[in-house]
PDB file of N, CA and C in Angstrom:
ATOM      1  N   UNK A   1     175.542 -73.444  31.431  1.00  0.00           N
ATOM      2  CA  UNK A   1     175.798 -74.774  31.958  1.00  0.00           C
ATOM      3  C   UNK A   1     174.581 -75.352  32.659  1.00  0.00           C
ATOM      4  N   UNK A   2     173.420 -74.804  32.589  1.00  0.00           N
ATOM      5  CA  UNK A   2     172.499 -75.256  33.023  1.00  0.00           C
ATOM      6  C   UNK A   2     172.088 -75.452  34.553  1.00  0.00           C
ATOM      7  N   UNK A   3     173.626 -74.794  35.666  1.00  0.00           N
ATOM      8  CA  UNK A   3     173.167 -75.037  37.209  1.00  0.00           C
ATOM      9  C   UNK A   3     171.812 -74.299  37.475  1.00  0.00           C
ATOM     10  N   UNK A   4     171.361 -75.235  38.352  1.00  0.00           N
ATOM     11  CA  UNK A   4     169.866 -74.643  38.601  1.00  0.00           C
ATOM     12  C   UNK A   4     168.717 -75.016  38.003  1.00  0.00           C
ATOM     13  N   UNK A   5     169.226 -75.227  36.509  1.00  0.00           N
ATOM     14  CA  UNK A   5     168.208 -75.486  35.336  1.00  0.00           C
ATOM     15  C   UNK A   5     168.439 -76.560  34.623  1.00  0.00           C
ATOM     16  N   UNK A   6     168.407 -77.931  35.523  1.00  0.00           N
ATOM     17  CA  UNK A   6     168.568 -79.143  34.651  1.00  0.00           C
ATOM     18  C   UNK A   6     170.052 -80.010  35.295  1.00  0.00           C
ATOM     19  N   UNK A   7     171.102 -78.701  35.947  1.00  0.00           N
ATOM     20  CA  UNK A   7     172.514 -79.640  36.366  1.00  0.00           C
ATOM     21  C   UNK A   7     172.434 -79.101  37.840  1.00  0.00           C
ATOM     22  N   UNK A   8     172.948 -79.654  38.739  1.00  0.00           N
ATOM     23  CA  UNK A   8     173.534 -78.992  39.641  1.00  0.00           C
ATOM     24  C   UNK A   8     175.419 -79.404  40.166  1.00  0.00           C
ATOM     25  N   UNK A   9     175.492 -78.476  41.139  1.00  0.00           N
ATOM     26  CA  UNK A   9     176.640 -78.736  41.901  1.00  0.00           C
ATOM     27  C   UNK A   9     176.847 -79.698  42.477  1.00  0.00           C
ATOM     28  N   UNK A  10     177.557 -81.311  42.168  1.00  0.00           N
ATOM     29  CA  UNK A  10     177.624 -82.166  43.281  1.00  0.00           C
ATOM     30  C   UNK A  10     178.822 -82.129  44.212  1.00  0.00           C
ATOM     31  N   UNK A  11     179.778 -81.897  43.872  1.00  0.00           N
ATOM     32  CA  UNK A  11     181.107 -81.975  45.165  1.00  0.00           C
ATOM     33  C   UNK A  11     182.222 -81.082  44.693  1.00  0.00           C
ATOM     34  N   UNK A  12     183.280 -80.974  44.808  1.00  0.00           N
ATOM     35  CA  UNK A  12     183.956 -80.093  44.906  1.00  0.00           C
ATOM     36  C   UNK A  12     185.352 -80.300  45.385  1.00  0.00           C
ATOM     37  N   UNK A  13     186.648 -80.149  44.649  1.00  0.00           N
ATOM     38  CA  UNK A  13     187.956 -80.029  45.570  1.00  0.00           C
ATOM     39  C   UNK A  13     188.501 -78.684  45.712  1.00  0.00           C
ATOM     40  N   UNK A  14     189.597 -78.292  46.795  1.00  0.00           N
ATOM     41  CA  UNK A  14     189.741 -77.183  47.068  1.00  0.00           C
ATOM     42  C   UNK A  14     191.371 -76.813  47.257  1.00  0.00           C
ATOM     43  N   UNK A  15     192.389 -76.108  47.031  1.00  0.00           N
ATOM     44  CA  UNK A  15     193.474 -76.380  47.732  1.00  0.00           C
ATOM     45  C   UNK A  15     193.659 -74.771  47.481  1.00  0.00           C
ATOM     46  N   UNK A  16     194.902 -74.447  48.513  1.00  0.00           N
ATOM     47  CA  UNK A  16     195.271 -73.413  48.392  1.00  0.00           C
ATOM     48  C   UNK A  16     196.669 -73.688  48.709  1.00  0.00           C
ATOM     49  N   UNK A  17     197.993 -72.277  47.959  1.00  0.00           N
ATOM     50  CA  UNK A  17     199.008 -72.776  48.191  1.00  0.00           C
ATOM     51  C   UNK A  17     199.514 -72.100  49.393  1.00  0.00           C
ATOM     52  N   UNK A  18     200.685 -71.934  49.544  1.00  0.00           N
ATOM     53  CA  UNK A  18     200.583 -71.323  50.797  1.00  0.00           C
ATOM     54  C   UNK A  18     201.186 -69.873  50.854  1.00  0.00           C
ATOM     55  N   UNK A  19     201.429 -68.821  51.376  1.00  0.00           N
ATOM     56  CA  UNK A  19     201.805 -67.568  51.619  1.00  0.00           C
ATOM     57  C   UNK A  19     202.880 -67.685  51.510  1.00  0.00           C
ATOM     58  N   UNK A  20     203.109 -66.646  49.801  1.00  0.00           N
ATOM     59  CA  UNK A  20     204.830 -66.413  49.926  1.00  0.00           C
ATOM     60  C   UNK A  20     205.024 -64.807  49.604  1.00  0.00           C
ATOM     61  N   UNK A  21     203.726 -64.187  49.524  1.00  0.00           N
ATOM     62  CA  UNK A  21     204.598 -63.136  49.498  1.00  0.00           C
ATOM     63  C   UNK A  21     203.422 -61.400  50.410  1.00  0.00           C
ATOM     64  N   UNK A  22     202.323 -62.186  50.948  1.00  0.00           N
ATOM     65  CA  UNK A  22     201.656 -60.911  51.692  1.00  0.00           C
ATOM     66  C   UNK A  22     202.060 -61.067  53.197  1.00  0.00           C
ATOM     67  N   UNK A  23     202.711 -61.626  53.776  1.00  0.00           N
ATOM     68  CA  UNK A  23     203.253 -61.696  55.081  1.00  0.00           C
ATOM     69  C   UNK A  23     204.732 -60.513  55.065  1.00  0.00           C
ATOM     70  N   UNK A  24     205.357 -60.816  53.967  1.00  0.00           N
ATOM     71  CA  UNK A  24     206.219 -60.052  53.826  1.00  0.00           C
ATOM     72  C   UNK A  24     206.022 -58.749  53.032  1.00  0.00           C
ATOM     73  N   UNK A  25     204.727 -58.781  52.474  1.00  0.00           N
ATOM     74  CA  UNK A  25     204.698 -57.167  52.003  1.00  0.00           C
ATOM     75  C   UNK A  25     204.355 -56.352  53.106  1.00  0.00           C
ATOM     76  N   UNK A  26     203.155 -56.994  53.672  1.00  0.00           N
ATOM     77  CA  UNK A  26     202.582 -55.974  54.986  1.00  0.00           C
ATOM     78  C   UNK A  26     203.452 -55.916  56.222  1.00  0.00           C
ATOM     79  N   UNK A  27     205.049 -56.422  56.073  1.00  0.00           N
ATOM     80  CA  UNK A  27     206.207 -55.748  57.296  1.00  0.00           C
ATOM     81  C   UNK A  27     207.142 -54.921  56.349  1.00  0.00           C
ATOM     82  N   UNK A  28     207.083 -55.049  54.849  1.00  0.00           N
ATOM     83  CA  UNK A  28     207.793 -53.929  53.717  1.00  0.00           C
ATOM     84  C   UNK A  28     206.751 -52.395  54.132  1.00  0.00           C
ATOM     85  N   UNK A  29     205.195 -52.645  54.403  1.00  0.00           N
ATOM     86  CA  UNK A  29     204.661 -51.168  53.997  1.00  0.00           C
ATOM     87  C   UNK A  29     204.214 -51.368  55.213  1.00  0.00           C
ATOM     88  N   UNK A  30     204.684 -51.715  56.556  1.00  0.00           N
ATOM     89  CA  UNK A  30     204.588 -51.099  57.799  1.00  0.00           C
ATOM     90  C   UNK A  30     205.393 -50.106  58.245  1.00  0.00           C
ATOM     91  N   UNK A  31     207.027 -50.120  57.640  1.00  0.00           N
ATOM     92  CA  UNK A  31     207.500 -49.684  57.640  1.00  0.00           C
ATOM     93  C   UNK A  31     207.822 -48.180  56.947  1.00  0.00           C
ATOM     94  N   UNK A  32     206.740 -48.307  56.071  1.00  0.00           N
ATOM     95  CA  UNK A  32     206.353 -46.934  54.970  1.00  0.00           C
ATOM     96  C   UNK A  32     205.021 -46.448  55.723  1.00  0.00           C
ATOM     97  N   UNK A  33     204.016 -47.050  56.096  1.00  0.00           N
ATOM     98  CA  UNK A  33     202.813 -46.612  56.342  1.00  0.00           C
ATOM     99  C   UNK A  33     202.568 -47.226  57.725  1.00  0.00           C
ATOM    100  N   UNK A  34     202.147 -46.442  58.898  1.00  0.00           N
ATOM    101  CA  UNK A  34     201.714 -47.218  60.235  1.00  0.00           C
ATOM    102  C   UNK A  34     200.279 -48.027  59.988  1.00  0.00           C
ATOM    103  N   UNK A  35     199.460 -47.153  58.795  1.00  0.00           N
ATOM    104  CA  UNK A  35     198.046 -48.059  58.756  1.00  0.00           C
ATOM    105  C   UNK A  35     198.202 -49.565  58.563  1.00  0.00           C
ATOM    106  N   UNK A  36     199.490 -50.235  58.192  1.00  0.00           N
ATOM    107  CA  UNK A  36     200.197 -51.829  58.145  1.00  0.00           C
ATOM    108  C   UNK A  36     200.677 -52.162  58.953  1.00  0.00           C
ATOM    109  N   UNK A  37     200.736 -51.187  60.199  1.00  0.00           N
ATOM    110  CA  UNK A  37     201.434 -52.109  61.214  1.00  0.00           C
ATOM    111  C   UNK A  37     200.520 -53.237  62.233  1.00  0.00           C
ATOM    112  N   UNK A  38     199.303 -53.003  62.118  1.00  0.00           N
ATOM    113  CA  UNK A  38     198.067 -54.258  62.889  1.00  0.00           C
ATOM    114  C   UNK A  38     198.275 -55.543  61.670  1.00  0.00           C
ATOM    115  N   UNK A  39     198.706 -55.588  60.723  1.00  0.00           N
ATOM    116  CA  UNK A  39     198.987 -56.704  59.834  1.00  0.00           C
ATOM    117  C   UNK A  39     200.332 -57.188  59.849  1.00  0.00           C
ATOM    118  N   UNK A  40     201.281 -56.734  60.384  1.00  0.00           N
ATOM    119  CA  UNK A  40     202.611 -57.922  60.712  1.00  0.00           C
ATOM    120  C   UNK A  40     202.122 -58.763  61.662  1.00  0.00           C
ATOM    121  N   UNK A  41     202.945 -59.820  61.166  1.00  0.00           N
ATOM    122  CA  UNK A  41     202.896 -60.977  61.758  1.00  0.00           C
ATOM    123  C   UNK A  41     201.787 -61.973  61.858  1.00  0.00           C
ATOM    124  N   UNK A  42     200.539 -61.554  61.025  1.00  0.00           N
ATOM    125  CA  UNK A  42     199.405 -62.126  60.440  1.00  0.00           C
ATOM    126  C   UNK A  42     199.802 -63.446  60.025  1.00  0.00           C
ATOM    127  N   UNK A  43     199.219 -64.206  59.796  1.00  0.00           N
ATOM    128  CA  UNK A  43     199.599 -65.528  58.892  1.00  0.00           C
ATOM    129  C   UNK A  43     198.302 -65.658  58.168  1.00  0.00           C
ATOM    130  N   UNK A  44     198.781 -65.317  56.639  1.00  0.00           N
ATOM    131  CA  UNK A  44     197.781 -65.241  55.587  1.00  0.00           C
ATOM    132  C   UNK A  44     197.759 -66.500  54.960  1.00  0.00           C
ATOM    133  N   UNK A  45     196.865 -67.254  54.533  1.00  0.00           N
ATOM    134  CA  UNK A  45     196.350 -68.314  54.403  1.00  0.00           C
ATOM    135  C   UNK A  45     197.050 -68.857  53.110  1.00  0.00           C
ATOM    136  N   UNK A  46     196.995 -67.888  52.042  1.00  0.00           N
ATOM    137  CA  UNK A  46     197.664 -68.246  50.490  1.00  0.00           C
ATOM    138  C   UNK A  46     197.492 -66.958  49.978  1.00  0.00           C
ATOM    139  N   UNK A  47     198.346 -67.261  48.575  1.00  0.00           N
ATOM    140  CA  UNK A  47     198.307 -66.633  47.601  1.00  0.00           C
ATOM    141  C   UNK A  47     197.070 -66.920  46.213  1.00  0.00           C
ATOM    142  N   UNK A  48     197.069 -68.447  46.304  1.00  0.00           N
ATOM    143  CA  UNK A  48     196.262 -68.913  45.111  1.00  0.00           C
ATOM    144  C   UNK A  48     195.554 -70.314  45.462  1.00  0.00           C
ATOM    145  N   UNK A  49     194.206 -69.772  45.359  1.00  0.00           N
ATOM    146  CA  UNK A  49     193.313 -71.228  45.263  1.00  0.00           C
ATOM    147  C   UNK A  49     193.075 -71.572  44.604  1.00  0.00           C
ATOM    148  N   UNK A  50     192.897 -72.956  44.418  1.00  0.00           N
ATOM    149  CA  UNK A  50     192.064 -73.708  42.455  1.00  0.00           C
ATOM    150  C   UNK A  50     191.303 -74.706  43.014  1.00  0.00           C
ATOM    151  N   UNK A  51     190.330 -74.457  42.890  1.00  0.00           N
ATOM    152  CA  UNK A  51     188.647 -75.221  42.976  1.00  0.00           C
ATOM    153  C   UNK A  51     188.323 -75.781  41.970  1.00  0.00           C
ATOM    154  N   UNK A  52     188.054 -77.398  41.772  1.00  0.00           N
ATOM    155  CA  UNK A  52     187.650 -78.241  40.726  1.00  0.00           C
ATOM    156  C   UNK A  52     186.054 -78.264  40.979  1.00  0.00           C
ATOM    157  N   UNK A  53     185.257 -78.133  40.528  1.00  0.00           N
ATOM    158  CA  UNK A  53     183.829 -78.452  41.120  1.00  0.00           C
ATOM    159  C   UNK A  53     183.137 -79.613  39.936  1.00  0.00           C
ATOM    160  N   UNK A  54     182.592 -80.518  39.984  1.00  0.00           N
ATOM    161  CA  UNK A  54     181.726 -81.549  39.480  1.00  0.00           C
ATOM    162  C   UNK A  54     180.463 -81.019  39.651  1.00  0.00           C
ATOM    163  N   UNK A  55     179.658 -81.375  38.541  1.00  0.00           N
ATOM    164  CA  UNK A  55     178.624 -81.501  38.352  1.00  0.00           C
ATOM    165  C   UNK A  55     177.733 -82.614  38.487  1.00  0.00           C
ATOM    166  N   UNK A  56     176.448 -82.749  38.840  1.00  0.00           N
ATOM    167  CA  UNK A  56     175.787 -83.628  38.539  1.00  0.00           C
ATOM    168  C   UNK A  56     175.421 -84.723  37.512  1.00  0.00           C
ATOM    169  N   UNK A  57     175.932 -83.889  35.986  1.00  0.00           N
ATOM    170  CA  UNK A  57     175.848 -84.081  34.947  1.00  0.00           C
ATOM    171  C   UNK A  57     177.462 -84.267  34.183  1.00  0.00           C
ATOM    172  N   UNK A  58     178.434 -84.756  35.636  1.00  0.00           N
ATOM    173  CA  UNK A  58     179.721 -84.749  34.543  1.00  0.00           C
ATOM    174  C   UNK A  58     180.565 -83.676  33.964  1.00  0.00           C
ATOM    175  N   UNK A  59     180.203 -82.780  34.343  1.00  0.00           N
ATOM    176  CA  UNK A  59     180.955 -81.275  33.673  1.00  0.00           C
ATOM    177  C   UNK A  59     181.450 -81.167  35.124  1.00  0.00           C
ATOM    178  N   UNK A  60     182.920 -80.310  34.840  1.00  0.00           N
ATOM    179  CA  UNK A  60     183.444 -79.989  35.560  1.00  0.00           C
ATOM    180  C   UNK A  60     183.586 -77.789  34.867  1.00  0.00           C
ATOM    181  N   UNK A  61     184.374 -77.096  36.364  1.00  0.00           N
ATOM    182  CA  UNK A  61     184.379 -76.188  36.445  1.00  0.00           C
ATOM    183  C   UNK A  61     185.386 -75.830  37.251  1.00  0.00           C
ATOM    184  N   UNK A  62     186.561 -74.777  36.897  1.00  0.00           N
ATOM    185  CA  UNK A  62     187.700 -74.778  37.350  1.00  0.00           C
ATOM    186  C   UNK A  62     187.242 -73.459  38.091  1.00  0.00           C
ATOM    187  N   UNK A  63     187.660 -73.264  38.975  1.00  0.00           N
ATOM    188  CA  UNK A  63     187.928 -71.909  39.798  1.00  0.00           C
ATOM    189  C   UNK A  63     189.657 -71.547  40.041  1.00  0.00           C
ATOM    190  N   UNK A  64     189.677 -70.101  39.748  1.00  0.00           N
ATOM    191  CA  UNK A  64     190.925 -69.935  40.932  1.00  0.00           C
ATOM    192  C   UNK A  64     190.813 -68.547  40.944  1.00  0.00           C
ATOM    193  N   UNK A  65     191.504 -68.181  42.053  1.00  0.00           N
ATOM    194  CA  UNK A  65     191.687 -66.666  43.203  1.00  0.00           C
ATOM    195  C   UNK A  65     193.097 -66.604  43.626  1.00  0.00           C
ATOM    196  N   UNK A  66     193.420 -65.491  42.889  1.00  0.00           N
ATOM    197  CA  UNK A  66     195.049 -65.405  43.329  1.00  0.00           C
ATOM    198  C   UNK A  66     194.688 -63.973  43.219  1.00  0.00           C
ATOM    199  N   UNK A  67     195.155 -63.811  44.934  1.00  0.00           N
ATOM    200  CA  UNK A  67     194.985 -62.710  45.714  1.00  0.00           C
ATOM    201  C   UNK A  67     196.282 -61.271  45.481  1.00  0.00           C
ATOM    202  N   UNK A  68     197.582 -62.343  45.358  1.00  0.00           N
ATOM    203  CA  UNK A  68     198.877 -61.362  45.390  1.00  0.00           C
ATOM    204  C   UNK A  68     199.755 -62.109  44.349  1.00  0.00           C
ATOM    205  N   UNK A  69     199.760 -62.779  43.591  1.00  0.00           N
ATOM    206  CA  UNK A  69     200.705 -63.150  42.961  1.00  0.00           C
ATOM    207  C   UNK A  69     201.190 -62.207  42.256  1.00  0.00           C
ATOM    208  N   UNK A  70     202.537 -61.587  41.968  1.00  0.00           N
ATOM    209  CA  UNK A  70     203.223 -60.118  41.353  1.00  0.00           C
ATOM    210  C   UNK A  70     203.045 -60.864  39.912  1.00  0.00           C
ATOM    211  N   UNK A  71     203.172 -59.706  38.923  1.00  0.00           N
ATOM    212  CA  UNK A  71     203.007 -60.042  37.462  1.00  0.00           C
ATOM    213  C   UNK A  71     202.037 -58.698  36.749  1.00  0.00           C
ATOM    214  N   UNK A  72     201.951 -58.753  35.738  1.00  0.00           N
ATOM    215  CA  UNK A  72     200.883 -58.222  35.294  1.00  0.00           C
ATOM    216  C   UNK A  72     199.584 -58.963  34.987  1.00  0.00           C
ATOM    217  N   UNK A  73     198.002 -57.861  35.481  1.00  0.00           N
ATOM    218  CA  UNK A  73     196.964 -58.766  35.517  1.00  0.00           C
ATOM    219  C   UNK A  73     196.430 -59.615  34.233  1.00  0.00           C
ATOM    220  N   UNK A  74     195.968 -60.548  34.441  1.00  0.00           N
ATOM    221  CA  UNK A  74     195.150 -61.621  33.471  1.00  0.00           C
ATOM    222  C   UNK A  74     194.065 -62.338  33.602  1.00  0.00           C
ATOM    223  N   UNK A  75     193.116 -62.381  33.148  1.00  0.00           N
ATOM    224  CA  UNK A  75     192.158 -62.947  33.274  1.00  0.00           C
ATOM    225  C   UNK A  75     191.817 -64.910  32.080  1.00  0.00           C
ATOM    226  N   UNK A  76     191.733 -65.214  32.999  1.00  0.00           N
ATOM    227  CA  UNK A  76     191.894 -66.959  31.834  1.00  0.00           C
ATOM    228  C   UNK A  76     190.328 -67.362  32.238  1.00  0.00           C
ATOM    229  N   UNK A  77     188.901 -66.736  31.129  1.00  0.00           N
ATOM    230  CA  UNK A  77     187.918 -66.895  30.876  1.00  0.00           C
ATOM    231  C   UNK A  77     188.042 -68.100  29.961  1.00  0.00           C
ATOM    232  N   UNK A  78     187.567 -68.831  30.001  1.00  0.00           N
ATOM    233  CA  UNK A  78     187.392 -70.328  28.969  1.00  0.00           C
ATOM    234  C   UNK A  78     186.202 -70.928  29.095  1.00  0.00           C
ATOM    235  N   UNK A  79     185.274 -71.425  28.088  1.00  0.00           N
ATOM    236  CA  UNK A  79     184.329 -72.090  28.342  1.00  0.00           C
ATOM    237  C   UNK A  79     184.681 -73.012  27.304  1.00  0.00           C
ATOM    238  N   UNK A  80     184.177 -74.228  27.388  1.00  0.00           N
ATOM    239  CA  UNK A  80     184.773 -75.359  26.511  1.00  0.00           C
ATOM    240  C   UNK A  80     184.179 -76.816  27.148  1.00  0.00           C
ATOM    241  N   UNK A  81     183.465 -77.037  25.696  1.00  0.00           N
ATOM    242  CA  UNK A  81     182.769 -78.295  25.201  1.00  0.00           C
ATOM    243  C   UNK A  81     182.622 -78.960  24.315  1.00  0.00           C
ATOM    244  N   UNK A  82     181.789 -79.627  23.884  1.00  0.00           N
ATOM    245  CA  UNK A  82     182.500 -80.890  22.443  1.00  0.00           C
ATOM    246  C   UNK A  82     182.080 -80.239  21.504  1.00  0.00           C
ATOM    247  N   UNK A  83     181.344 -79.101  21.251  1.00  0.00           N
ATOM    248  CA  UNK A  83     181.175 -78.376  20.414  1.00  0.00           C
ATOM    249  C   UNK A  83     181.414 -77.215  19.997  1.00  0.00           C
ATOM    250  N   UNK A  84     182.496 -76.959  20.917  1.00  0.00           N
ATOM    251  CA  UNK A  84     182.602 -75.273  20.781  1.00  0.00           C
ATOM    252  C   UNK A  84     184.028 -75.217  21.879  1.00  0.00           C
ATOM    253  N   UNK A  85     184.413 -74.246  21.841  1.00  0.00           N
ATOM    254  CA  UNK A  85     185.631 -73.185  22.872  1.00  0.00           C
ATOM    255  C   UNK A  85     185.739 -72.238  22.941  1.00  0.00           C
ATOM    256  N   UNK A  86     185.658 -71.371  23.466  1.00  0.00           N
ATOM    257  CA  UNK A  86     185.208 -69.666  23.831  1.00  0.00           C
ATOM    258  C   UNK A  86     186.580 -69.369  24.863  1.00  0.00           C
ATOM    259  N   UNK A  87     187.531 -68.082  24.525  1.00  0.00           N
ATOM    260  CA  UNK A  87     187.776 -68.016  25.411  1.00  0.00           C
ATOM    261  C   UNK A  87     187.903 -66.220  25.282  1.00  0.00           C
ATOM    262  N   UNK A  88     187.804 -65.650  26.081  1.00  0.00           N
ATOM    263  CA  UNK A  88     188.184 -64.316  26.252  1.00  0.00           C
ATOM    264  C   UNK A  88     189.276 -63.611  26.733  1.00  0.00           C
ATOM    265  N   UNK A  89     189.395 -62.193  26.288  1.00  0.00           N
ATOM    266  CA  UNK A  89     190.525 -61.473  26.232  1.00  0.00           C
ATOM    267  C   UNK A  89     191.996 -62.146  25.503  1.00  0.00           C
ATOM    268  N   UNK A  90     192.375 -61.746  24.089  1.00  0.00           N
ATOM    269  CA  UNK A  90     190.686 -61.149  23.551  1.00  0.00           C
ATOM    270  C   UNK A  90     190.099 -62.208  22.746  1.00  0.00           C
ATOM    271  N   UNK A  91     188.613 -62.167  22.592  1.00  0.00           N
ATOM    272  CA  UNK A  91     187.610 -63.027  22.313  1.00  0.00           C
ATOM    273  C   UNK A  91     188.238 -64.019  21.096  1.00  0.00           C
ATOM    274  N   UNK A  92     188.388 -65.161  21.737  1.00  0.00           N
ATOM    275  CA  UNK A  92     188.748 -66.351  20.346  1.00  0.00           C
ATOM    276  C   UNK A  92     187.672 -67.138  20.750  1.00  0.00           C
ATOM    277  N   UNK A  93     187.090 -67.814  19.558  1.00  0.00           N
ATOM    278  CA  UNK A  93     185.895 -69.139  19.604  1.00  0.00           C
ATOM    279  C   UNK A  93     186.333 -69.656  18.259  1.00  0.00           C
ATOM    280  N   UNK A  94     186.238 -70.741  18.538  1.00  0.00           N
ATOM    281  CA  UNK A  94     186.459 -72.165  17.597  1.00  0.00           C
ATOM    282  C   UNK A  94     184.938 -73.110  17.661  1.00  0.00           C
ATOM    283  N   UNK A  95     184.365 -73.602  16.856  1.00  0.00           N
ATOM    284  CA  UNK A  95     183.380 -74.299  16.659  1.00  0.00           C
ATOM    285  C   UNK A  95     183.543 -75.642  15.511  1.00  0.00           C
ATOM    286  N   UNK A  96     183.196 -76.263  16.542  1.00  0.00           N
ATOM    287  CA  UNK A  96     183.149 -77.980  15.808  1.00  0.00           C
ATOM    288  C   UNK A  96     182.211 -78.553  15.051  1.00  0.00           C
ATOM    289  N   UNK A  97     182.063 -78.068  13.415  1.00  0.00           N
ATOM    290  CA  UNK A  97     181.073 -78.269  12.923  1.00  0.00           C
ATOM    291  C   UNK A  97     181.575 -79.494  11.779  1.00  0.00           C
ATOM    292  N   UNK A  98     180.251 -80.412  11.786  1.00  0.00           N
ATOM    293  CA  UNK A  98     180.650 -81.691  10.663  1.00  0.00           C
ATOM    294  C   UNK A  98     181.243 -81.130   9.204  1.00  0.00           C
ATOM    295  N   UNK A  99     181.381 -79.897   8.718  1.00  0.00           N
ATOM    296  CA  UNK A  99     182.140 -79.156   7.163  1.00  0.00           C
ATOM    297  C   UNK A  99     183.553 -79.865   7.769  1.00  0.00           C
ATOM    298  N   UNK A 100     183.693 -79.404   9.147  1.00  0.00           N
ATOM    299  CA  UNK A 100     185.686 -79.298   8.989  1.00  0.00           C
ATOM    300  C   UNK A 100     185.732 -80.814   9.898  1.00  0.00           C
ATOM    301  N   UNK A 101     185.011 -81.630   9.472  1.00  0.00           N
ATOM    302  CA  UNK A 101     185.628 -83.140  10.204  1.00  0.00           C
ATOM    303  C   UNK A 101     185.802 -83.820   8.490  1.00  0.00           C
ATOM    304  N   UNK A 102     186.511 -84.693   9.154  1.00  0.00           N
ATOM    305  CA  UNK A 102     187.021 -85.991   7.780  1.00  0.00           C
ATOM    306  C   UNK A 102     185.702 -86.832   7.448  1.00  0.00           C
ATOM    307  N   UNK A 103     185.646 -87.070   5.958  1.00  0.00           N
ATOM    308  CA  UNK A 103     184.775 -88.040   5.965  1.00  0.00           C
ATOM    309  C   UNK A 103     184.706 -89.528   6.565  1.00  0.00           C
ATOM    310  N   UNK A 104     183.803 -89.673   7.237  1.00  0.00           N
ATOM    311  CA  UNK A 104     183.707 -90.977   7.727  1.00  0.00           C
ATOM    312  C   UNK A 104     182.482 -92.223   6.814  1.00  0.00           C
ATOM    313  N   UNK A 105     183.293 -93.179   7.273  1.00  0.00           N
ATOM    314  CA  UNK A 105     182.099 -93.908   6.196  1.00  0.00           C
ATOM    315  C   UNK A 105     181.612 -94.620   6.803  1.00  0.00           C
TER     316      UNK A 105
END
Protein backbone atom coordinates (compact mmCIF):
# COMPACT_ATOMS: atom_id res chain seq x y z
CA UNK A 1 0.00 0.00 0.00
CA UNK A 2 2.75 2.15 -0.29
CA UNK A 3 2.64 3.81 3.62
CA UNK A 4 5.84 5.44 3.96
CA UNK A 5 6.59 5.10 0.30
CA UNK A 6 4.47 7.48 -1.65
CA UNK A 7 0.94 7.23 0.85
CA UNK A 8 0.65 7.97 4.25
CA UNK A 9 -1.74 7.72 7.25
CA UNK A 10 -4.12 10.72 7.37
CA UNK A 11 -6.91 10.19 10.14
CA UNK A 12 -8.52 7.52 11.55
CA UNK A 13 -11.93 6.29 13.38
CA UNK A 14 -11.99 4.14 16.36
CA UNK A 15 -14.81 2.43 18.40
CA UNK A 16 -14.90 -0.23 20.71
CA UNK A 17 -17.88 -2.24 21.94
CA UNK A 18 -18.33 -2.67 25.26
CA UNK A 19 -17.53 -5.66 27.85
CA UNK A 20 -19.77 -8.54 27.78
CA UNK A 21 -18.04 -11.23 28.65
CA UNK A 22 -14.21 -10.77 30.53
CA UNK A 23 -15.68 -9.07 33.63
CA UNK A 24 -17.60 -12.10 34.12
CA UNK A 25 -15.05 -14.69 33.24
CA UNK A 26 -12.37 -13.34 35.64
CA UNK A 27 -15.22 -13.73 38.84
CA UNK A 28 -16.06 -17.53 36.97
CA UNK A 29 -11.98 -18.37 37.35
CA UNK A 30 -11.54 -16.51 40.64
CA UNK A 31 -13.42 -18.79 41.96
CA UNK A 32 -11.34 -21.83 40.41
CA UNK A 33 -7.97 -20.07 40.63
CA UNK A 34 -6.96 -17.25 43.41
CA UNK A 35 -4.29 -15.94 40.67
CA UNK A 36 -8.02 -14.11 39.29
CA UNK A 37 -8.96 -12.83 42.21
CA UNK A 38 -6.90 -9.05 41.76
CA UNK A 39 -9.15 -9.00 38.43
CA UNK A 40 -12.82 -8.98 39.81
CA UNK A 41 -14.43 -6.18 39.58
CA UNK A 42 -12.05 -4.62 36.90
CA UNK A 43 -13.98 -2.81 34.26
CA UNK A 44 -12.55 -3.99 30.97
CA UNK A 45 -12.87 -1.64 28.28
CA UNK A 46 -14.34 -4.13 25.33
CA UNK A 47 -14.39 -7.07 23.68
CA UNK A 48 -13.91 -5.75 19.99
CA UNK A 49 -12.43 -2.76 18.28
CA UNK A 50 -12.77 -1.75 14.48
CA UNK A 51 -10.46 0.98 13.28
CA UNK A 52 -11.23 2.60 9.82
CA UNK A 53 -7.96 4.40 8.90
CA UNK A 54 -7.75 6.80 5.60
CA UNK A 55 -5.12 7.37 3.69
CA UNK A 56 -3.64 10.20 2.13
CA UNK A 57 -4.23 8.74 -1.14
CA UNK A 58 -7.97 7.60 -0.56
CA UNK A 59 -7.46 3.99 0.46
CA UNK A 60 -8.85 2.98 3.37
CA UNK A 61 -7.78 0.10 5.94
CA UNK A 62 -9.92 -1.80 8.31
CA UNK A 63 -8.53 -2.91 11.64
CA UNK A 64 -10.11 -5.02 14.33
CA UNK A 65 -9.01 -6.74 17.84
CA UNK A 66 -11.33 -8.93 19.48
CA UNK A 67 -9.78 -9.82 22.60
CA UNK A 68 -12.56 -12.50 24.06
CA UNK A 69 -15.23 -13.00 21.81
CA UNK A 70 -16.12 -17.12 22.41
CA UNK A 71 -16.24 -19.03 19.01
CA UNK A 72 -13.71 -20.73 17.22
CA UNK A 73 -10.53 -18.72 15.99
CA UNK A 74 -10.49 -16.82 12.52
CA UNK A 75 -8.52 -14.75 10.90
CA UNK A 76 -10.34 -12.24 7.97
CA UNK A 77 -6.92 -11.26 5.95
CA UNK A 78 -8.27 -9.33 2.76
CA UNK A 79 -6.49 -7.11 0.58
CA UNK A 80 -8.61 -5.63 -2.18
CA UNK A 81 -8.37 -3.23 -5.10
CA UNK A 82 -9.63 -2.48 -8.61
CA UNK A 83 -7.45 -4.95 -9.76
CA UNK A 84 -7.18 -7.73 -7.76
CA UNK A 85 -8.64 -9.46 -4.18
CA UNK A 86 -6.50 -11.58 -2.08
CA UNK A 87 -7.82 -13.05 0.74
CA UNK A 88 -6.33 -15.68 3.07
CA UNK A 89 -7.02 -18.79 4.91
CA UNK A 90 -7.24 -20.44 2.78
CA UNK A 91 -5.56 -18.43 0.01
CA UNK A 92 -8.32 -17.24 -2.67
CA UNK A 93 -7.23 -14.35 -5.30
CA UNK A 94 -9.35 -13.20 -8.07
CA UNK A 95 -7.76 -10.83 -10.69
CA UNK A 96 -9.39 -8.29 -12.97
CA UNK A 97 -7.97 -8.72 -16.21
CA UNK A 98 -9.44 -7.01 -19.66
CA UNK A 99 -9.84 -11.29 -21.21
CA UNK A 100 -12.85 -11.61 -18.60
CA UNK A 101 -14.52 -7.98 -19.11
CA UNK A 102 -17.32 -7.48 -21.92
CA UNK A 103 -16.50 -5.94 -25.00
CA UNK A 104 -16.81 -2.36 -24.98
CA UNK A 105 -16.94 -0.23 -27.97
Amino acid sequence: MDINYGDKMDYLVSISSNDFTMANKMQEMSAIDRYYEPYTGLKFRGNLNTTIIRTHKGRTIMLQHDISTPGPQHRFDLISGNKGIYRAEPDRIAINSEKWLPEQE
